[in-house]
C-alpha atoms as a PDB file:
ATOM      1  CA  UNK A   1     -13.608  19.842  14.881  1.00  0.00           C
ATOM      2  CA  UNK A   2     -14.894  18.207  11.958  1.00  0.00           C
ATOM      3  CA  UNK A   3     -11.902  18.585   8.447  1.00  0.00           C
ATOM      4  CA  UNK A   4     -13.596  18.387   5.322  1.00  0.00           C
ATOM      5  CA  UNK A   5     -11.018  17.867   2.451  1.00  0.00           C
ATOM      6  CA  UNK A   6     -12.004  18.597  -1.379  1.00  0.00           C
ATOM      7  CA  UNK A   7     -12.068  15.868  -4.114  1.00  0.00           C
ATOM      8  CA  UNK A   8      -8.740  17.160  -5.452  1.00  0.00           C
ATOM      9  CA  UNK A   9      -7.735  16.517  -2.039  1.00  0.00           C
ATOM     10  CA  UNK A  10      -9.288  12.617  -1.389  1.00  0.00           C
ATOM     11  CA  UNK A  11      -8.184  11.679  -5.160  1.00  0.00           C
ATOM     12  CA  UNK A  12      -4.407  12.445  -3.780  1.00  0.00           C
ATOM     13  CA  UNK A  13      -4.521  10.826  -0.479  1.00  0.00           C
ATOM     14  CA  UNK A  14      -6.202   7.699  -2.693  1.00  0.00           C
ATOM     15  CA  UNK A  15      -3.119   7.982  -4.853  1.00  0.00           C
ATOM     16  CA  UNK A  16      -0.349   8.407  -2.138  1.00  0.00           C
ATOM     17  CA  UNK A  17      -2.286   5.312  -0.252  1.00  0.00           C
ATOM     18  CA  UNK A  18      -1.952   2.876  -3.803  1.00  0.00           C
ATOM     19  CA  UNK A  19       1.286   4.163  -4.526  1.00  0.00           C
ATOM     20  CA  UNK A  20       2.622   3.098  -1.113  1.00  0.00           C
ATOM     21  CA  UNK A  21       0.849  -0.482  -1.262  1.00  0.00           C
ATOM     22  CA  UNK A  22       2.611  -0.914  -4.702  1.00  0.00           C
ATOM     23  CA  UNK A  23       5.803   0.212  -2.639  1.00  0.00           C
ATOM     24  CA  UNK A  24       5.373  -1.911   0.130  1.00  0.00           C
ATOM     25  CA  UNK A  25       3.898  -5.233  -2.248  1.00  0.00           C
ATOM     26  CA  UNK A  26       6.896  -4.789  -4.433  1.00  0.00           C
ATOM     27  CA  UNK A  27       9.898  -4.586  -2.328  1.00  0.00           C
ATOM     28  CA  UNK A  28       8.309  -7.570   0.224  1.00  0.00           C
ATOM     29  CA  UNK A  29       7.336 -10.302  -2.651  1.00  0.00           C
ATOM     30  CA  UNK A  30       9.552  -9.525  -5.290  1.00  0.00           C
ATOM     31  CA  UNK A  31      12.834 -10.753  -3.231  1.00  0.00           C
ATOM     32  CA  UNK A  32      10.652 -13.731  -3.292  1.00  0.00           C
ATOM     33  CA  UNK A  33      10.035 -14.138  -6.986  1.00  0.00           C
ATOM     34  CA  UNK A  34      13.581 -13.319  -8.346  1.00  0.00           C
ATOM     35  CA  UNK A  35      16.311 -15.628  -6.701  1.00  0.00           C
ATOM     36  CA  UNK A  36      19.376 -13.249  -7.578  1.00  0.00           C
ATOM     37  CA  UNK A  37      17.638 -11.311  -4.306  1.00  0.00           C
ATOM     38  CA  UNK A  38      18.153 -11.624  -0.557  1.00  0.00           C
ATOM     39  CA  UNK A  39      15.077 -12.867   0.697  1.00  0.00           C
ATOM     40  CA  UNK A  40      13.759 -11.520   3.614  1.00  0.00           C
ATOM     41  CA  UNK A  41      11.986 -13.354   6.842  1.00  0.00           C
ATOM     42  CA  UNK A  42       8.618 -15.179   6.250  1.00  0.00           C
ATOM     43  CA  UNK A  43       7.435 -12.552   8.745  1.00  0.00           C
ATOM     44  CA  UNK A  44       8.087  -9.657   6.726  1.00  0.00           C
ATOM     45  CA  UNK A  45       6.638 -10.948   3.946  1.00  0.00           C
ATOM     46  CA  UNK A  46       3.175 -11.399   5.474  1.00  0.00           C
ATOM     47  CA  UNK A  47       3.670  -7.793   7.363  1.00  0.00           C
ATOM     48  CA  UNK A  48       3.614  -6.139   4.207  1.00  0.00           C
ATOM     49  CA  UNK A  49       1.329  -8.081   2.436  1.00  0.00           C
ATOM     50  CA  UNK A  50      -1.040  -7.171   5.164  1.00  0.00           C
ATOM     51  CA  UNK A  51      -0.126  -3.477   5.161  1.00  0.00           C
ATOM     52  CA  UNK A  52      -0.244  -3.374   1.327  1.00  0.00           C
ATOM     53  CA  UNK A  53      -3.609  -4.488   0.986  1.00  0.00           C
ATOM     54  CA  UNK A  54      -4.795  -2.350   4.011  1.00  0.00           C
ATOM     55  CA  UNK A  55      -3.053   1.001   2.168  1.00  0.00           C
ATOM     56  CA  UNK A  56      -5.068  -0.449  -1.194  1.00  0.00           C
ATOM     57  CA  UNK A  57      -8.517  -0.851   0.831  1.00  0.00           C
ATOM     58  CA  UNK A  58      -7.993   2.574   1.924  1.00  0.00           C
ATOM     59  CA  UNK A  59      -7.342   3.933  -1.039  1.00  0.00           C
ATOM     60  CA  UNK A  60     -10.660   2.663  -2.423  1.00  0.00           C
ATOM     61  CA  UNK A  61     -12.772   3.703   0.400  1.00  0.00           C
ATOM     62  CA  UNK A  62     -11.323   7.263   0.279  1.00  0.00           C
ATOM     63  CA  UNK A  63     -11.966   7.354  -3.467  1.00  0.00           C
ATOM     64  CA  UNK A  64     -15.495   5.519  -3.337  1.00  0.00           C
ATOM     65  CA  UNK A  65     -16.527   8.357  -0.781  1.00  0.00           C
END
C-alpha cells in the first residue's frame, strides 16, 4: 500500500522537519556559545548536530520532490 500525500501535505512535513532541526541546533550549540548556560556533554552536542542536519536534509528532499 502505496500513501500519496498532497503538496499542502509535503510543504508541512518539510516545515515540521526544519522547525525541529532549528529546535534541536539551538538548544545543543547555543549552551555552547553563551557561558551564563550549563553546557552539556561533548556527546550531545555532536548527537544533535547530526540529527539537526539529518531533519534539515529531509526537509529539502521532501520539498525538492
Amino acid at each position: 500500500m502505496k500513501i500519496q500525500l498532497s503538496t499542502v501535505q509535503l510543504d508541512k512535513a518539510s516545515d515540521l522537519a526544519l522547525g525541529l532541526g532549528q529546535i534541536l541546533f539551538g538548544s545543543t550549540v547555543l549552551p555552547f556559545i553563551i557561558p551564563a548556560l550549563d553546557k552539556p556533554p561533548l556527546t550531545v552536542l555532536l548527537f544533535g548536530l547530526v540529527i539537526a542536519i539529518i531533519l534539515w536534509i529531509f526537509a529539502i528532499w521532501i520539498v525538492r520532490k
